[in-house]
C-alpha atoms as a PDB file:
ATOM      1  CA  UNK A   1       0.000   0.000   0.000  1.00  0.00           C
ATOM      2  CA  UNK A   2       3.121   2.376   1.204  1.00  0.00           C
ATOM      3  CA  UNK A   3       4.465   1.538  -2.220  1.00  0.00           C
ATOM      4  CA  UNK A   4       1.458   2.509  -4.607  1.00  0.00           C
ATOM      5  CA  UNK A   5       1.324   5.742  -2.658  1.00  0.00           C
ATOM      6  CA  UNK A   6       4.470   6.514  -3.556  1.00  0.00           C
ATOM      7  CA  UNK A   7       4.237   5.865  -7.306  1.00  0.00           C
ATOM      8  CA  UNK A   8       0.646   7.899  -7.384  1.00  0.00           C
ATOM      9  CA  UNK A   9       2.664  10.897  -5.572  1.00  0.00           C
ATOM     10  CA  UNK A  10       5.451  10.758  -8.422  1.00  0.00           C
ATOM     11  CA  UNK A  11       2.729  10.474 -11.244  1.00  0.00           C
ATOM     12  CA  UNK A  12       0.924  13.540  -9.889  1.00  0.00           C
ATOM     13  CA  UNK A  13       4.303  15.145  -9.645  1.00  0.00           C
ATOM     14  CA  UNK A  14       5.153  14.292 -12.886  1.00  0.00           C
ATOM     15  CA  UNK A  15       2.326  15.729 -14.624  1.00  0.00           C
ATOM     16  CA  UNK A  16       1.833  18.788 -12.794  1.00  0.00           C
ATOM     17  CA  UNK A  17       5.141  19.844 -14.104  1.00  0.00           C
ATOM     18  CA  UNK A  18       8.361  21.366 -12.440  1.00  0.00           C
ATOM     19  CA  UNK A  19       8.022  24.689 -10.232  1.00  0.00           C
ATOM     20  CA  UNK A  20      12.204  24.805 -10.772  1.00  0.00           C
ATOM     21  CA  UNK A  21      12.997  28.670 -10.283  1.00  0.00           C
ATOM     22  CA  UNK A  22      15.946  29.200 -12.928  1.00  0.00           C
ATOM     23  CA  UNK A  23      18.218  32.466 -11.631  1.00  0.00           C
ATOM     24  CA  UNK A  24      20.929  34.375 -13.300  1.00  0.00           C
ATOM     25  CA  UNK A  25      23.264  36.054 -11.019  1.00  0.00           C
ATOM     26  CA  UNK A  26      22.056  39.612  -9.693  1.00  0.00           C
ATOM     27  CA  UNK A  27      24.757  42.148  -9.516  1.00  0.00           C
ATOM     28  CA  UNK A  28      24.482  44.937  -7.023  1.00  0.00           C
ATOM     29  CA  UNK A  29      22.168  47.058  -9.574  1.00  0.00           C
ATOM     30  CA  UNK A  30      19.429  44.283  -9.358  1.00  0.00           C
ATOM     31  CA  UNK A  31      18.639  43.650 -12.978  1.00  0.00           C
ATOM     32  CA  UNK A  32      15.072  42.391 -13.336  1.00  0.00           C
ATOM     33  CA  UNK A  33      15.705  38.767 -14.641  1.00  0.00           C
ATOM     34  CA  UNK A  34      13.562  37.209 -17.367  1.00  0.00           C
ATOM     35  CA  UNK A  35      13.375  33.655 -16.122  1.00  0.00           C
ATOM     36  CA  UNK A  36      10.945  32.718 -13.430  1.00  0.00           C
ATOM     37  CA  UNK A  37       9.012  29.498 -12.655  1.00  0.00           C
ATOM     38  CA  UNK A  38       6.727  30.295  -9.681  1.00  0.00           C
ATOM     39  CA  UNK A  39       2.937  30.139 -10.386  1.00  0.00           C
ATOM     40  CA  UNK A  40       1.003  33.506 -10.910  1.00  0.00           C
ATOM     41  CA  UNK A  41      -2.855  34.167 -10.745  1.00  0.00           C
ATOM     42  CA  UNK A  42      -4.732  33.572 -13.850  1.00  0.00           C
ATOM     43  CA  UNK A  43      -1.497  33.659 -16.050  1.00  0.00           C
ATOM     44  CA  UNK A  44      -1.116  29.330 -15.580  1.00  0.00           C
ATOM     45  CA  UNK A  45      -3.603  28.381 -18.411  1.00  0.00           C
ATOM     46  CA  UNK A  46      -1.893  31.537 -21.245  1.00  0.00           C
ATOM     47  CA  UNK A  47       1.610  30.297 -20.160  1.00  0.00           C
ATOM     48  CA  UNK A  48       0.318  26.466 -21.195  1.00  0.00           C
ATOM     49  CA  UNK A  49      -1.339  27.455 -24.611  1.00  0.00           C
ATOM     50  CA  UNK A  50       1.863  29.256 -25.394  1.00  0.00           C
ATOM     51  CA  UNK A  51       4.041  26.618 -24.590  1.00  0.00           C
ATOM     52  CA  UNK A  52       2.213  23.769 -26.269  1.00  0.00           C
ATOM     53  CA  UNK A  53       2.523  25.870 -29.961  1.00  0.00           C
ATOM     54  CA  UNK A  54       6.120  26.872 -29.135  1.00  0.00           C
ATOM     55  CA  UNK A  55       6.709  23.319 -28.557  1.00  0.00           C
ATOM     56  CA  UNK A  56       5.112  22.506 -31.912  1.00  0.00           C
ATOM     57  CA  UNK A  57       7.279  25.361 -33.685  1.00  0.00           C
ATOM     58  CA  UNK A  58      10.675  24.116 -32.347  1.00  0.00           C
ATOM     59  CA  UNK A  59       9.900  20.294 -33.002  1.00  0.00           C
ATOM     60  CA  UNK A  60       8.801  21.287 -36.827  1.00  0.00           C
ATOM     61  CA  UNK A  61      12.105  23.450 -36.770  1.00  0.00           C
ATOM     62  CA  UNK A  62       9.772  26.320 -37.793  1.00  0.00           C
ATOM     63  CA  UNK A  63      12.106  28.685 -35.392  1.00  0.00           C
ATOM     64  CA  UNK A  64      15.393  30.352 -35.284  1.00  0.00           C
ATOM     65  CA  UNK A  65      18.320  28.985 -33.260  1.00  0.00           C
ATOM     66  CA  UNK A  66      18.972  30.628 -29.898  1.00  0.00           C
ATOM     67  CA  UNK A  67      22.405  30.021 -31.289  1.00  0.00           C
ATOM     68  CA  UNK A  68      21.900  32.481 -34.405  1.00  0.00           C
ATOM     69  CA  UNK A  69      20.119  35.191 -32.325  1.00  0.00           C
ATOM     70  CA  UNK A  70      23.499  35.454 -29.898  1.00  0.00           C
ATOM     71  CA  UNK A  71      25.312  35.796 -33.733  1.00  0.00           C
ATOM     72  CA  UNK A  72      23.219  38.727 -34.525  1.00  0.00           C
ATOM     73  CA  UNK A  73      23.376  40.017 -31.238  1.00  0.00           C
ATOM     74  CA  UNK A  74      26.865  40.149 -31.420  1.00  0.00           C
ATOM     75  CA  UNK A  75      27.176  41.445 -35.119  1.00  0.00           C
ATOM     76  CA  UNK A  76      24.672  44.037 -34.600  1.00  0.00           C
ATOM     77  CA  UNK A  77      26.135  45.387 -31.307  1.00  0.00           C
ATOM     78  CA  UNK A  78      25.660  49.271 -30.762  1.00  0.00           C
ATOM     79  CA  UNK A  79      24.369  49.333 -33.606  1.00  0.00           C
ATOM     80  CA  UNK A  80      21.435  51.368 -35.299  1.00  0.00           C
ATOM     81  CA  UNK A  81      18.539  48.782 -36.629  1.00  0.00           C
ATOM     82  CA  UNK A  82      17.822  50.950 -39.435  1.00  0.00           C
ATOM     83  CA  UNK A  83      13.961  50.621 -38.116  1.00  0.00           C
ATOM     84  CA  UNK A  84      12.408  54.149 -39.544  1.00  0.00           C
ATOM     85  CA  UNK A  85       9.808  55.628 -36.829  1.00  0.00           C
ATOM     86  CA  UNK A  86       7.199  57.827 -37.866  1.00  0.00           C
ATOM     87  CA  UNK A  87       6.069  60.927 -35.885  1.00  0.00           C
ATOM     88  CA  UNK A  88       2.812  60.533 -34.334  1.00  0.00           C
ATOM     89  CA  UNK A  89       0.593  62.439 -32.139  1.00  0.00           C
ATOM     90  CA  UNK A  90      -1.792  60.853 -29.409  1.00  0.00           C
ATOM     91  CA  UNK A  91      -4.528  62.261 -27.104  1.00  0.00           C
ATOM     92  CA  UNK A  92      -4.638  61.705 -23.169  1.00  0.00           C
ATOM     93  CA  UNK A  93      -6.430  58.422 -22.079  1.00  0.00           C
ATOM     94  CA  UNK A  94      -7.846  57.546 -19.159  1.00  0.00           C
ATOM     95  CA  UNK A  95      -6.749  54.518 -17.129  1.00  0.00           C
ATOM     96  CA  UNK A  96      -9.371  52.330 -18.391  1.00  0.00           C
ATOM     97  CA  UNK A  97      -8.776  53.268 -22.094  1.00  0.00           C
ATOM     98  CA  UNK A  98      -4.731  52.893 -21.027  1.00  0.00           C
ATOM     99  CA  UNK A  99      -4.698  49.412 -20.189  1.00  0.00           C
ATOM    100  CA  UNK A 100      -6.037  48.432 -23.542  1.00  0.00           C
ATOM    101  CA  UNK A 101      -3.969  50.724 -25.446  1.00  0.00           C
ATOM    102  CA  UNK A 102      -0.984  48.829 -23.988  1.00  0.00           C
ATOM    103  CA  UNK A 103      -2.349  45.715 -23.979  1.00  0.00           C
ATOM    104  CA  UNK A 104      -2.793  45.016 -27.661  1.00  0.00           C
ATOM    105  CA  UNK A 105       1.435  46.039 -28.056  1.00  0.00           C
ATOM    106  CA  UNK A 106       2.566  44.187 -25.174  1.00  0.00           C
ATOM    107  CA  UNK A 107       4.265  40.636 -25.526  1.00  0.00           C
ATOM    108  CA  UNK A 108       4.909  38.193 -23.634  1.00  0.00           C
ATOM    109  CA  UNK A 109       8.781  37.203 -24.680  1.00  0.00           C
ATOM    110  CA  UNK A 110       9.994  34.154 -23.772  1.00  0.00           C
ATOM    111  CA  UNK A 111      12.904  31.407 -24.336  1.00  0.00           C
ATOM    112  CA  UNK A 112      12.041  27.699 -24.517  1.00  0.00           C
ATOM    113  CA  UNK A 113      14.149  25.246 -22.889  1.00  0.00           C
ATOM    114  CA  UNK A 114      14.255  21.685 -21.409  1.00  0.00           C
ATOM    115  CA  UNK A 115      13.999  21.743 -17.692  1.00  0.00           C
ATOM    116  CA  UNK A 116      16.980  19.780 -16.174  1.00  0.00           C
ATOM    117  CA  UNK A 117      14.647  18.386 -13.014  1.00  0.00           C
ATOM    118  CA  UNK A 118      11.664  17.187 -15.180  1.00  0.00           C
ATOM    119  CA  UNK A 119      11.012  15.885 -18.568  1.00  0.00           C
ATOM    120  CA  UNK A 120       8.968  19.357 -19.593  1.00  0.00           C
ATOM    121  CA  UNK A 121       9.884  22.379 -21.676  1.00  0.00           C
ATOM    122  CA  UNK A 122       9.485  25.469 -20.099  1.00  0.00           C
ATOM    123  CA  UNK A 123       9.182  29.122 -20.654  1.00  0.00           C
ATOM    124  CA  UNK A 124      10.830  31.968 -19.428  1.00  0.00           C
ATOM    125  CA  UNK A 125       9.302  35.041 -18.648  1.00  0.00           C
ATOM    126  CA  UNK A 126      10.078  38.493 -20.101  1.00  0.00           C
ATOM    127  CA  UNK A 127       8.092  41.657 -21.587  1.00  0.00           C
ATOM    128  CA  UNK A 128       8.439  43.531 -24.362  1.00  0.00           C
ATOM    129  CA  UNK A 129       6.281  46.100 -26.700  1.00  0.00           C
ATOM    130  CA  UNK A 130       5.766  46.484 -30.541  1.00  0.00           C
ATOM    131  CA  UNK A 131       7.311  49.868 -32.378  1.00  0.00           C
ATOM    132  CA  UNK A 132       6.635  48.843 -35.722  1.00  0.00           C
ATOM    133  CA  UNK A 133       3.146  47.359 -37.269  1.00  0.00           C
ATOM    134  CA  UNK A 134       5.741  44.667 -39.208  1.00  0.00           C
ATOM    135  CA  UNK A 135       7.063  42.943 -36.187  1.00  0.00           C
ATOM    136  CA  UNK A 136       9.857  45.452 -35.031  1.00  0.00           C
ATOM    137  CA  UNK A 137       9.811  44.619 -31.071  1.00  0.00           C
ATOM    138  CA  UNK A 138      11.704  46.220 -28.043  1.00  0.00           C
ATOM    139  CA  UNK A 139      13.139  44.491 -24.927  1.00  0.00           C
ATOM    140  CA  UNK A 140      15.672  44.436 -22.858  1.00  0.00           C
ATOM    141  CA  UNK A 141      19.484  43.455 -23.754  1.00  0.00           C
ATOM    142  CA  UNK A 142      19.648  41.580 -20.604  1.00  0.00           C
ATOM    143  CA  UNK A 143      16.780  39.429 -21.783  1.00  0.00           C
ATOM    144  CA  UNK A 144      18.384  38.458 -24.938  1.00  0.00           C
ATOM    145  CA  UNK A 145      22.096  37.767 -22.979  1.00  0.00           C
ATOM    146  CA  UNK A 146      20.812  35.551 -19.833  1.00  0.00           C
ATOM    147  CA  UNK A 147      24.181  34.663 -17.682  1.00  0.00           C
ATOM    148  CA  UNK A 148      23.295  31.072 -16.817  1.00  0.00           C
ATOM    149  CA  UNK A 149      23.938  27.778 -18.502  1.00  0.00           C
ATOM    150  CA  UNK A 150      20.960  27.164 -19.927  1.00  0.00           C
ATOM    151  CA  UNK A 151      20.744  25.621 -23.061  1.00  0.00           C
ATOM    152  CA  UNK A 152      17.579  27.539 -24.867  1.00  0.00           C
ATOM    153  CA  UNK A 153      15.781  26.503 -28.386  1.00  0.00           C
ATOM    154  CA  UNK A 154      14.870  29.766 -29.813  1.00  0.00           C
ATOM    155  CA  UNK A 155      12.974  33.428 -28.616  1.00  0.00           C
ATOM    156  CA  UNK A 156       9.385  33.976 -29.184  1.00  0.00           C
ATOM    157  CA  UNK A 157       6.715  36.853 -28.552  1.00  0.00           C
ATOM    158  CA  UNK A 158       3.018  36.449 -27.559  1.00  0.00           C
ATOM    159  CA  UNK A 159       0.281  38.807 -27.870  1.00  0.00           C
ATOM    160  CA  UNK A 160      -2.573  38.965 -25.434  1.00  0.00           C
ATOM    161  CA  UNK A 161      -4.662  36.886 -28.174  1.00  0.00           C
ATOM    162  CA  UNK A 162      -2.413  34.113 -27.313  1.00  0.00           C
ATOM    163  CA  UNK A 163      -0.840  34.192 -31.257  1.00  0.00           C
ATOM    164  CA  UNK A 164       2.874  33.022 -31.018  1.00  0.00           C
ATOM    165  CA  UNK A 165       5.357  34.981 -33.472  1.00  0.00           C
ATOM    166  CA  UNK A 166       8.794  33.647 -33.743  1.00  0.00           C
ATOM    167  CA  UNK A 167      11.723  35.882 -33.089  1.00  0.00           C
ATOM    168  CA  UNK A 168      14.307  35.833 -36.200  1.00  0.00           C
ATOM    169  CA  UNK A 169      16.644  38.759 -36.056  1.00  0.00           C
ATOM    170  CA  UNK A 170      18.266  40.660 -33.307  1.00  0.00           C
ATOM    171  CA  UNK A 171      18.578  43.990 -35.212  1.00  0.00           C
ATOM    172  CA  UNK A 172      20.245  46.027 -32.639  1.00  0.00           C
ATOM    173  CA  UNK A 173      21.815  45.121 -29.112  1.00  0.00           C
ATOM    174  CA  UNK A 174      23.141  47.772 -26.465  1.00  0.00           C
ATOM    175  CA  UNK A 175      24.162  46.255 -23.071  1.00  0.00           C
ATOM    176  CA  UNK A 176      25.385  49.767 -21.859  1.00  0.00           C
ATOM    177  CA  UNK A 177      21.979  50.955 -22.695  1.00  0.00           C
ATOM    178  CA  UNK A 178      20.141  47.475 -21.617  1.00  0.00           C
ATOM    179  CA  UNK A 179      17.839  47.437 -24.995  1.00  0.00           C
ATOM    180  CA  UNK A 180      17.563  45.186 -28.013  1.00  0.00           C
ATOM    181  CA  UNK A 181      15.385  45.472 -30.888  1.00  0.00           C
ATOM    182  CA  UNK A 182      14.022  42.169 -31.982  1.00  0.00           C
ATOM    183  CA  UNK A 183      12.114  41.156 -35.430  1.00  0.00           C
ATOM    184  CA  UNK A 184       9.545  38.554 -35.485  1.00  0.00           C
ATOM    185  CA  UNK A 185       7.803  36.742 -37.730  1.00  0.00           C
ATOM    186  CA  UNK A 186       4.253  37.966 -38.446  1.00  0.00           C
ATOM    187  CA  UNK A 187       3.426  36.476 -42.081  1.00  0.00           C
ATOM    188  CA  UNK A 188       2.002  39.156 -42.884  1.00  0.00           C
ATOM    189  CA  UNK A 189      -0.336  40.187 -39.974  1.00  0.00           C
ATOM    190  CA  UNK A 190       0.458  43.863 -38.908  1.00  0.00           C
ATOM    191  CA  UNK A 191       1.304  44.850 -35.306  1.00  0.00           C
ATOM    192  CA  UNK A 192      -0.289  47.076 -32.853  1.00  0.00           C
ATOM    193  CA  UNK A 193       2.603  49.892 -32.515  1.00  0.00           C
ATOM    194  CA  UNK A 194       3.633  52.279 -29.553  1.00  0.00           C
ATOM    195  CA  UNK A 195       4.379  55.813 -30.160  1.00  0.00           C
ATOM    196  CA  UNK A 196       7.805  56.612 -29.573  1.00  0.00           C
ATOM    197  CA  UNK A 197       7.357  60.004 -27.013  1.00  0.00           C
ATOM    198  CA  UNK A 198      10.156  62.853 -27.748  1.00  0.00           C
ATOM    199  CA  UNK A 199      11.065  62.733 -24.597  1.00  0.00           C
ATOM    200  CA  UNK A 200      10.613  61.755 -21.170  1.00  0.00           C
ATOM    201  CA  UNK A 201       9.606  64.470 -18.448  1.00  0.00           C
ATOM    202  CA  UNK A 202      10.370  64.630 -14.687  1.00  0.00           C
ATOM    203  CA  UNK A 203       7.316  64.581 -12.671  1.00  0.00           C
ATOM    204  CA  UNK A 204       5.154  63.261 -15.480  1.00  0.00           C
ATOM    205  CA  UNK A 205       2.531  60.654 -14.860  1.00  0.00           C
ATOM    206  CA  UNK A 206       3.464  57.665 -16.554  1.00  0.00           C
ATOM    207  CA  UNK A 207       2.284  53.512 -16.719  1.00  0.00           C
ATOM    208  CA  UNK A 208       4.386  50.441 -16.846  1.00  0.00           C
ATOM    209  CA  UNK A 209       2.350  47.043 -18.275  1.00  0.00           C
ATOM    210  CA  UNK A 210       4.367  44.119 -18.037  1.00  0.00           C
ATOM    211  CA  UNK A 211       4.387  40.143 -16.855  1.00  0.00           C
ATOM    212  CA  UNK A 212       5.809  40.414 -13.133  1.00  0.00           C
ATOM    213  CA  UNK A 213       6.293  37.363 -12.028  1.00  0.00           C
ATOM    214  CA  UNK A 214       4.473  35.720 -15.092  1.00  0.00           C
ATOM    215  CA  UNK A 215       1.022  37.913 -13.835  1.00  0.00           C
ATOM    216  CA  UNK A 216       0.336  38.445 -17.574  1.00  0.00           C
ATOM    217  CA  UNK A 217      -0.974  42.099 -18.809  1.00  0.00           C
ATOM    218  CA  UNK A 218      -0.224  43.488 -15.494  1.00  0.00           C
ATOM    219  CA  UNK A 219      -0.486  47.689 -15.787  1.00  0.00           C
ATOM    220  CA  UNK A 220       0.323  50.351 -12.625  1.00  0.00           C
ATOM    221  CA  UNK A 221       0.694  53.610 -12.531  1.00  0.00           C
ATOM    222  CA  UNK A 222       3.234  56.633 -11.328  1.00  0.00           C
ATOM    223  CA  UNK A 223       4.811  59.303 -12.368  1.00  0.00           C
ATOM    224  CA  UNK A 224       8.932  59.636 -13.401  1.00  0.00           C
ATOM    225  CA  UNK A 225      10.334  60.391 -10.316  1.00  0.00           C
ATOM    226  CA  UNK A 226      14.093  61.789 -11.265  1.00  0.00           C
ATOM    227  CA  UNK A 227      16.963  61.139 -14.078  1.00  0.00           C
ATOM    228  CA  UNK A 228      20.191  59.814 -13.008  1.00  0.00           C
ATOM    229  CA  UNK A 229      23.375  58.238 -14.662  1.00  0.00           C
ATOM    230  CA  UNK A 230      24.176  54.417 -14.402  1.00  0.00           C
ATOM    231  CA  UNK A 231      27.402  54.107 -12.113  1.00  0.00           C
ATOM    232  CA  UNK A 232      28.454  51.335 -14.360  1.00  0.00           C
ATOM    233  CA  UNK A 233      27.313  52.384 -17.671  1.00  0.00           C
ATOM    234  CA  UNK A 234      27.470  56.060 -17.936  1.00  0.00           C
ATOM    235  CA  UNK A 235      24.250  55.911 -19.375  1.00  0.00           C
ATOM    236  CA  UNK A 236      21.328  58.097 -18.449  1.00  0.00           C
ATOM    237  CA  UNK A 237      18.521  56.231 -16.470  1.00  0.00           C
ATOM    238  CA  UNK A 238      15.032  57.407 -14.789  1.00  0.00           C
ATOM    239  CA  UNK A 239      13.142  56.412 -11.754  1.00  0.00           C
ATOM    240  CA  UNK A 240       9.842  55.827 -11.363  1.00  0.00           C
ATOM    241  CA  UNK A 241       7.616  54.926  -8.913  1.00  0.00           C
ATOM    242  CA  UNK A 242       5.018  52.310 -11.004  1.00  0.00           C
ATOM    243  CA  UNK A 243       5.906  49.119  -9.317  1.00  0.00           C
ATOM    244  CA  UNK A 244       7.384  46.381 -11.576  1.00  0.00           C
ATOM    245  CA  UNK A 245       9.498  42.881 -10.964  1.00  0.00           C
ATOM    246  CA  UNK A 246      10.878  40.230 -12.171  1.00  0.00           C
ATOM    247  CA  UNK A 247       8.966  39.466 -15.198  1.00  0.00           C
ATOM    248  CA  UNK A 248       8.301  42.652 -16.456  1.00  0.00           C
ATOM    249  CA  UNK A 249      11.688  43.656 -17.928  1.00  0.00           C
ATOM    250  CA  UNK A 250      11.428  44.945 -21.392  1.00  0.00           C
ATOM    251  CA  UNK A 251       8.207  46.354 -20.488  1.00  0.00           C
ATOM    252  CA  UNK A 252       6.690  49.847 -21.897  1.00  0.00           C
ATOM    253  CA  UNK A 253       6.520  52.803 -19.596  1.00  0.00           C
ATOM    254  CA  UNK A 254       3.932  55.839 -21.485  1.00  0.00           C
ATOM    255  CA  UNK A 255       2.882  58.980 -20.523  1.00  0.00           C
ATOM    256  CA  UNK A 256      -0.624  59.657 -20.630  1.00  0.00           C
ATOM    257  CA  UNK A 257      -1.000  59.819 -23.961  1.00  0.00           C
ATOM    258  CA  UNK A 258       0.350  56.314 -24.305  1.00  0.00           C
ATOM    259  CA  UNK A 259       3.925  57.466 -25.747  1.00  0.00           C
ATOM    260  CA  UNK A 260       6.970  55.522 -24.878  1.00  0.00           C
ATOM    261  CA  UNK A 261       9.026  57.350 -22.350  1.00  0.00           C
ATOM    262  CA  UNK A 262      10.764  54.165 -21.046  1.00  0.00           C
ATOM    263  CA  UNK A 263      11.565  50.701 -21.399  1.00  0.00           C
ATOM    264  CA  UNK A 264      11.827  48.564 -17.812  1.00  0.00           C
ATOM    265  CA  UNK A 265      15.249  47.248 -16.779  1.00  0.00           C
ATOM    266  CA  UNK A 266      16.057  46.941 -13.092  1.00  0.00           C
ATOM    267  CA  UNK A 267      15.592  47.473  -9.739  1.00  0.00           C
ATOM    268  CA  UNK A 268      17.857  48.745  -6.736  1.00  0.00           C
ATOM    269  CA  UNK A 269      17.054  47.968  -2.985  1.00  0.00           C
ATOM    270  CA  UNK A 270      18.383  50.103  -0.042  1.00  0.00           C
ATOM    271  CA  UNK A 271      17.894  49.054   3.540  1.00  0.00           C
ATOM    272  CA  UNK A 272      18.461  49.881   6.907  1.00  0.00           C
ATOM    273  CA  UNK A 273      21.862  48.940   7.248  1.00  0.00           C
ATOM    274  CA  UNK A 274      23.362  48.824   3.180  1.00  0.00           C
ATOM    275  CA  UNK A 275      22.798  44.846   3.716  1.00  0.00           C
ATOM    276  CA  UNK A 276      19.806  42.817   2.035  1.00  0.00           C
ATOM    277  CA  UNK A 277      19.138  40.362   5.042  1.00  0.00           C
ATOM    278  CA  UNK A 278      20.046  42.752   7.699  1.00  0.00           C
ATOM    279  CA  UNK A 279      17.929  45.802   8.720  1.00  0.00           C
ATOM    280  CA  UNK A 280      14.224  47.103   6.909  1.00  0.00           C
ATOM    281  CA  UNK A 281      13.876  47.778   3.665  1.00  0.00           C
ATOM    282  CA  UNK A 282      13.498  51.418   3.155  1.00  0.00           C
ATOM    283  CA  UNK A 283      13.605  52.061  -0.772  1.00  0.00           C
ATOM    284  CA  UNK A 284      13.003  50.183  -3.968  1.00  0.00           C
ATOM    285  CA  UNK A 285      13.915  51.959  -6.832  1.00  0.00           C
ATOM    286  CA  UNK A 286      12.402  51.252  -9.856  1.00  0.00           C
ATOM    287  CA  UNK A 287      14.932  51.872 -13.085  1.00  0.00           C
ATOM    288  CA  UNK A 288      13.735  52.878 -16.324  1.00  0.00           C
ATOM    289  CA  UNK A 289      15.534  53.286 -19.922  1.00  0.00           C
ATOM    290  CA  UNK A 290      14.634  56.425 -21.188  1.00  0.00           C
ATOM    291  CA  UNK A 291      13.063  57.173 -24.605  1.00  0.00           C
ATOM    292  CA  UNK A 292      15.957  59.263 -25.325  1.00  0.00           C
ATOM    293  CA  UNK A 293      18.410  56.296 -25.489  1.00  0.00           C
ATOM    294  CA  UNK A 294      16.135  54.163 -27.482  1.00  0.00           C
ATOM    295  CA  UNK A 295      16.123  57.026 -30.253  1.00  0.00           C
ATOM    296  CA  UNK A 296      19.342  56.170 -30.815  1.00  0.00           C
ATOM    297  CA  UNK A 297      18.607  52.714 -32.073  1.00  0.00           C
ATOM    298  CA  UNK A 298      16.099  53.831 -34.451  1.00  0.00           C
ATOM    299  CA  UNK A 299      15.731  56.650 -37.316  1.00  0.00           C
ATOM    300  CA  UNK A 300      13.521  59.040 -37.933  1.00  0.00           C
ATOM    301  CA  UNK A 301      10.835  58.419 -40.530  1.00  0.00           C
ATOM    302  CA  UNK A 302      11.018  61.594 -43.069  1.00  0.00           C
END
């Protein structure tokens, strides 16, 4: 009896899957990490779908190489994707008309790979936004460049409709700046698009929409709260206080109007006594890439 208990207890852990957190490394400027296992409410069954066609893209060898997309990153390092942005002009939106704006140019981005502690393929977790109707998508550099040894099958994007789009090309890659611009394959199907804002604003009310923790289509609000320079980088950074985490890097941060101002990237805790398990914690930054930077990626449509 003792026996057949045990073998029902490994069945039902076999097919409810692995809950295996996979973490890269956190320096001290806590970048927000793309790959994250833990359950989140009413994200479990869009997580699934996605997986099961990703699954069926990589076994058909419908996708590109993970291999290939650290080529082009590489290649195309610092470089200007060539990706021409038109001008456009947007009205203020309320909160409810916000989430919806964002929602239909928010992606889910995510790696596939084989679990090491079950037989299942998992999905990492990672956000992103569309800047171009024919697949032209922004993320984070960091999401692209993970520091661990896993050994991933190929980069992917999913829409809130649950459609799958294969990632092909890394057009641009700036770890300084922590941004990459990503193509993906649409066959044809044109993308939702975020205006690009001129530029970002202290003070400003702005909203972040992201997958923290794999909560999918997950939108808050706040305003920018300073500009800084990266320590490490040199690079100019803002603050804001719309709460993000891990999850949601790569994410879109508008202003009211629904312009980018930002892209998501990290997060910076200060407590008590300058240790993380010692003392309260007082502050937790929230650091943004600035629209500024990301100009410099793309050109100007005439």
């Amino acid at each position: 009896m003792k026996f057949n208990y045990i073998i029902y207890l490994t069945l039902v852990a076999l097919f409810n899957g692995c809950n295996s957190t996979k973490h890269v490394p956190e320096p001290n400027e806590n970048v927000v990490v793309e790959i994250q296992e833990d359950e989140a409410e009413n994200s479990s069954e869009f997580v699934k779908a996605a997986s099961l066609k990703i699954d069926a893209i990589v076994a058909a060898k419908k996708h590109t190489p993970f291999n290939k997309l650290k080529e082009d990153r590489d290649e195309n390092f610092e470089a200007n994707s060539g990706v021409e942005i038109a001008h456009t002009t947007s009205e203020k939106k309320t909160g409810h008309d916000m989430y919806y704006h964002l929602q239909k140019s928010t992606l889910y981005i995510g790696s596939s790979y084989l679990c090491d502690q079950c037989p299942n393929t998992h999905l990492s977790a990672a956000s992103g936004f569309v800047i171009h109707e024919d697949g032209i998508v922004v993320t984070n550099y960091h999401v692209i460049s993970p520091k661990d040894t896993i050994e991933y099958d190929g980069l992917f994007a999913i829409d809130y409709d649950g459609n799958v789009y294969v990632v092909t090309e890394v057009l641009s890659a700036s770890k300084a700046n922590d941004l990459a611009i990503l193509k993906v394959e649409t066959n044809g199907k044109k993308l939702s698009a975020l205006p690009l804002a001129n530029q970002e604003l202290v003070g400003e009310d702005v909203y972040m929409m992201g997958h923290p923790f794999k909560n999918t289509f997950f939108m808050t609000k706040g305003i920018i709260s300073r500009k800084f320079v990266n320590s490490k980088s040199s690079k100019p950074r803002i603050s804001i206080t719309a709460d993000f985490g891990i999850g949601a890097s790569g994410g879109p941060v508008v202003n009211d109007s629904g312009e980018v101002v930002g892209v998501v990237s990290a997060t910076r805790a200060y407590y008590t006594d300058g240790a993380k398990r010692k003392g309260d914690l007082q502050l937790l930054l929230k650091i943004v890439v600035p629209v500024s930077q990301l100009r410099d990626y793309v050109k100007e449509a005439v």
